[in-house]
Protein backbone atom coordinates (compact mmCIF):
# COMPACT_ATOMS: atom_id res chain seq x y z
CA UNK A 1 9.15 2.34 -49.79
CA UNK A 2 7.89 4.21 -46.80
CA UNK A 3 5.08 1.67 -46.59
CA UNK A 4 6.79 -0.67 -46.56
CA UNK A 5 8.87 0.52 -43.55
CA UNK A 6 6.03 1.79 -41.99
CA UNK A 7 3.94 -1.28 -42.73
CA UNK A 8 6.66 -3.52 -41.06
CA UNK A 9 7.57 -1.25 -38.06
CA UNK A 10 3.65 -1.69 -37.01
CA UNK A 11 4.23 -5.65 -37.57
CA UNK A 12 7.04 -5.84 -35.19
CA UNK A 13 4.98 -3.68 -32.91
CA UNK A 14 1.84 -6.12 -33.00
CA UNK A 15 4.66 -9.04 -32.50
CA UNK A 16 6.18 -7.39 -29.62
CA UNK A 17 2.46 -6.23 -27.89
CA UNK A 18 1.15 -9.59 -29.14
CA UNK A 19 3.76 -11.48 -26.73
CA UNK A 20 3.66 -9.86 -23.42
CA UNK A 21 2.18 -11.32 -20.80
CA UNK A 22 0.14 -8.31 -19.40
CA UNK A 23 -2.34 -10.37 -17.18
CA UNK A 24 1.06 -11.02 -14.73
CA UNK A 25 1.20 -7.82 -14.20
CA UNK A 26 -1.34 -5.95 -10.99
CA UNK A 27 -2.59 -2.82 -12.12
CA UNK A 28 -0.69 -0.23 -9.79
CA UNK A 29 -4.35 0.16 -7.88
CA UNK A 30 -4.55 -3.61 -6.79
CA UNK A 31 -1.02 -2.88 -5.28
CA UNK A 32 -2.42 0.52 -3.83
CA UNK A 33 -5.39 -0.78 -2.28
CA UNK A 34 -4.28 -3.24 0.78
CA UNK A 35 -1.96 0.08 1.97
CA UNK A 36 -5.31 2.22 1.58
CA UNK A 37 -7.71 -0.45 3.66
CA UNK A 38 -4.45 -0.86 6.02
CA UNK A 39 -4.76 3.07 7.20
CA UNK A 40 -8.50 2.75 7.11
CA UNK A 41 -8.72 0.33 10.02
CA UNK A 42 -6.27 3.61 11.48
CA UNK A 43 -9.48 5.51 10.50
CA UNK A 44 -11.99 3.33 11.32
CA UNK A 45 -10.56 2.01 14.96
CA UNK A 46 -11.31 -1.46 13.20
CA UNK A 47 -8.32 -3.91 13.86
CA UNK A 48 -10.12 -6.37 11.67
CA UNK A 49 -8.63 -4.18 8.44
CA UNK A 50 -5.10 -4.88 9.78
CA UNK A 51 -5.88 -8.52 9.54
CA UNK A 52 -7.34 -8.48 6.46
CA UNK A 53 -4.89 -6.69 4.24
CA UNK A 54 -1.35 -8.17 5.91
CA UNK A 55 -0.04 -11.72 5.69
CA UNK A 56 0.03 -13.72 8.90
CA UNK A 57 3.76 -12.95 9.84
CA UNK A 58 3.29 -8.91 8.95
CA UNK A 59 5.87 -7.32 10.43
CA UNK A 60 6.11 -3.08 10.67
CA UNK A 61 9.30 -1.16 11.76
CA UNK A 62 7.85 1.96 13.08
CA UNK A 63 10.04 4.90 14.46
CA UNK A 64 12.68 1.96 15.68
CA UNK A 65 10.02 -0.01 17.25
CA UNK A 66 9.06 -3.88 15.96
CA UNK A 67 5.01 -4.42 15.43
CA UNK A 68 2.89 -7.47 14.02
CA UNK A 69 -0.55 -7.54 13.93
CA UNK A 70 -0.97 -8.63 17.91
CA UNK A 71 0.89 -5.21 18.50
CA UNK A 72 -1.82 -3.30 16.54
CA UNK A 73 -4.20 -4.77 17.90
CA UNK A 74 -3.29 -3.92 21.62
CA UNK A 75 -2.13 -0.26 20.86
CA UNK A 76 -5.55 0.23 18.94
CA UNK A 77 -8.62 0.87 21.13
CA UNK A 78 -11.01 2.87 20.42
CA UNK A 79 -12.15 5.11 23.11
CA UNK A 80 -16.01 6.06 22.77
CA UNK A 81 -15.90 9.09 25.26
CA UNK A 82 -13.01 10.78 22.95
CA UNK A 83 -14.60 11.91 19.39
CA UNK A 84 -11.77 10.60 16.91
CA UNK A 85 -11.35 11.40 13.26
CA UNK A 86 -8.56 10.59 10.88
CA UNK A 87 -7.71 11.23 6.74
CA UNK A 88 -5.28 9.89 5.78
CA UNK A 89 -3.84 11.01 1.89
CA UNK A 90 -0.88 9.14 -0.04
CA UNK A 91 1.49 10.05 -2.79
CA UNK A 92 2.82 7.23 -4.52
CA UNK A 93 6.43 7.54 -5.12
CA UNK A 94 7.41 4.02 -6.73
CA UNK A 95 5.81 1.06 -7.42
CA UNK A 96 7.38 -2.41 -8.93
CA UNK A 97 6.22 -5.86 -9.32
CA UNK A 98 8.13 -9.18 -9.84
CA UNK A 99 5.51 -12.25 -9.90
CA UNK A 100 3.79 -12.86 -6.76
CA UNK A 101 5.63 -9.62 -4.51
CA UNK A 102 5.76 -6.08 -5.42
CA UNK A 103 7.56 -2.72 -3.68
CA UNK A 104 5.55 0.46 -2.52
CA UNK A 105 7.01 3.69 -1.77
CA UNK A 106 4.96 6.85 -0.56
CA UNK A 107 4.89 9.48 1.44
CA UNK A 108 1.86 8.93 4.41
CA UNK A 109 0.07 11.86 5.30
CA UNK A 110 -2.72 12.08 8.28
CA UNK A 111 -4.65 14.48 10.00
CA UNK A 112 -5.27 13.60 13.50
CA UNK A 113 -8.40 15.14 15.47
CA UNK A 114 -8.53 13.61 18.74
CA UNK A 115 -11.13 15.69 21.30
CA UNK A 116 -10.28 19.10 20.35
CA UNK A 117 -6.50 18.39 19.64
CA UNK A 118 -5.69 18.24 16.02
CA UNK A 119 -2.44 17.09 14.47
CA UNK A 120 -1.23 16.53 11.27
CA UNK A 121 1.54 13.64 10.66
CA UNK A 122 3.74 12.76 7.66
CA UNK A 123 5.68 9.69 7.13
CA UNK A 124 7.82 7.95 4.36
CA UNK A 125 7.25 4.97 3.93
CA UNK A 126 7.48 1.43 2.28
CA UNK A 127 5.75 -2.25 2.45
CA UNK A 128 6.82 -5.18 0.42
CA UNK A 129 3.44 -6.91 -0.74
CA UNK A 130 2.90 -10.68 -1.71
CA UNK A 131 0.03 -12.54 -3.41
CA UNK A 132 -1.73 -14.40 -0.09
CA UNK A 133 -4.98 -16.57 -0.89
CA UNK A 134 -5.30 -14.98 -4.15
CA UNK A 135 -5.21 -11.16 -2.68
CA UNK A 136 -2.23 -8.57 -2.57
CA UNK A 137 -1.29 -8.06 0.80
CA UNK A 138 1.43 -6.64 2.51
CA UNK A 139 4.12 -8.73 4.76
CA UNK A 140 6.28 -5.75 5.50
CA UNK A 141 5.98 -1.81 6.13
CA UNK A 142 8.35 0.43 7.11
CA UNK A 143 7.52 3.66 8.39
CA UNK A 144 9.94 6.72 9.04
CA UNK A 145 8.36 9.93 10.51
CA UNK A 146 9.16 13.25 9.01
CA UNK A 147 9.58 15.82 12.15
């Protein structure tokens, strides 16, 4: 008897697994990544990262300010004579994905050293992602800084 109930709870499991449709689903790093690259072009002065991991119409809400990627762009210059460093670390809070968008939540955390001038900024923060030429990327961020 107990094989028999054992034997046909592992059927309807294998029924059940059999019929899900993993390969719709990113693994959580794909989703992960175009945020990552996004803060390395931050890290990097390199605007072309913006570009590359954000849909033509991005749009971020930052601290009650509007930005696209034209925005970025003009407020990120690298200056040569001004040694700049940043790391930037993420927690992932939440993460969900319906066909071609998914929802990021984290908590943004950088260390700034600018000259001799170090600072160290946190924000909360969210982007919706969609599937753009094949590639996660991410249409919408929005950014709250913690004081």
């Amino acid at each position: 008897m107990k094989k028999n109930i054992l034997f046909t709870y592992l059927s309807v499991l294998l029924f059940i697994g059999g019929n899900l449709d993993l390969s719709a689903q990113a693994p959580t790093d794909s989703l992960h990544q175009p945020i990552i690259r996004f803060f390395d072009g931050f890290s990097q002065m390199n605007v072309t990262l913006f570009k590359e991991n954000t849909t033509p119409d991005f749009v971020l809400y930052e601290a009650g300010m509007i930005w696209t990627n034209d925005t970025l762009t003009q407020k990120v210059k690298p200056n040569p004579s001004i040694p700049y460093e940043r790391k930037n670390t993420f927690t992932f809070l939440r993460t969900e994905q319906q066909g071609d968008m998914a929802w990021v939540s984290y908590w943004n955390q950088a260390v700034i050293r600018r000259g001799d001038q170090i600072r160290n900024a946190r924000w909360l923060e969210s982007v919706v992602l969609v599937k753009h030429s094949g590639r996660w990327k991410i249409r919408m961020m929005h950014s709250t800084p913690i004081k």
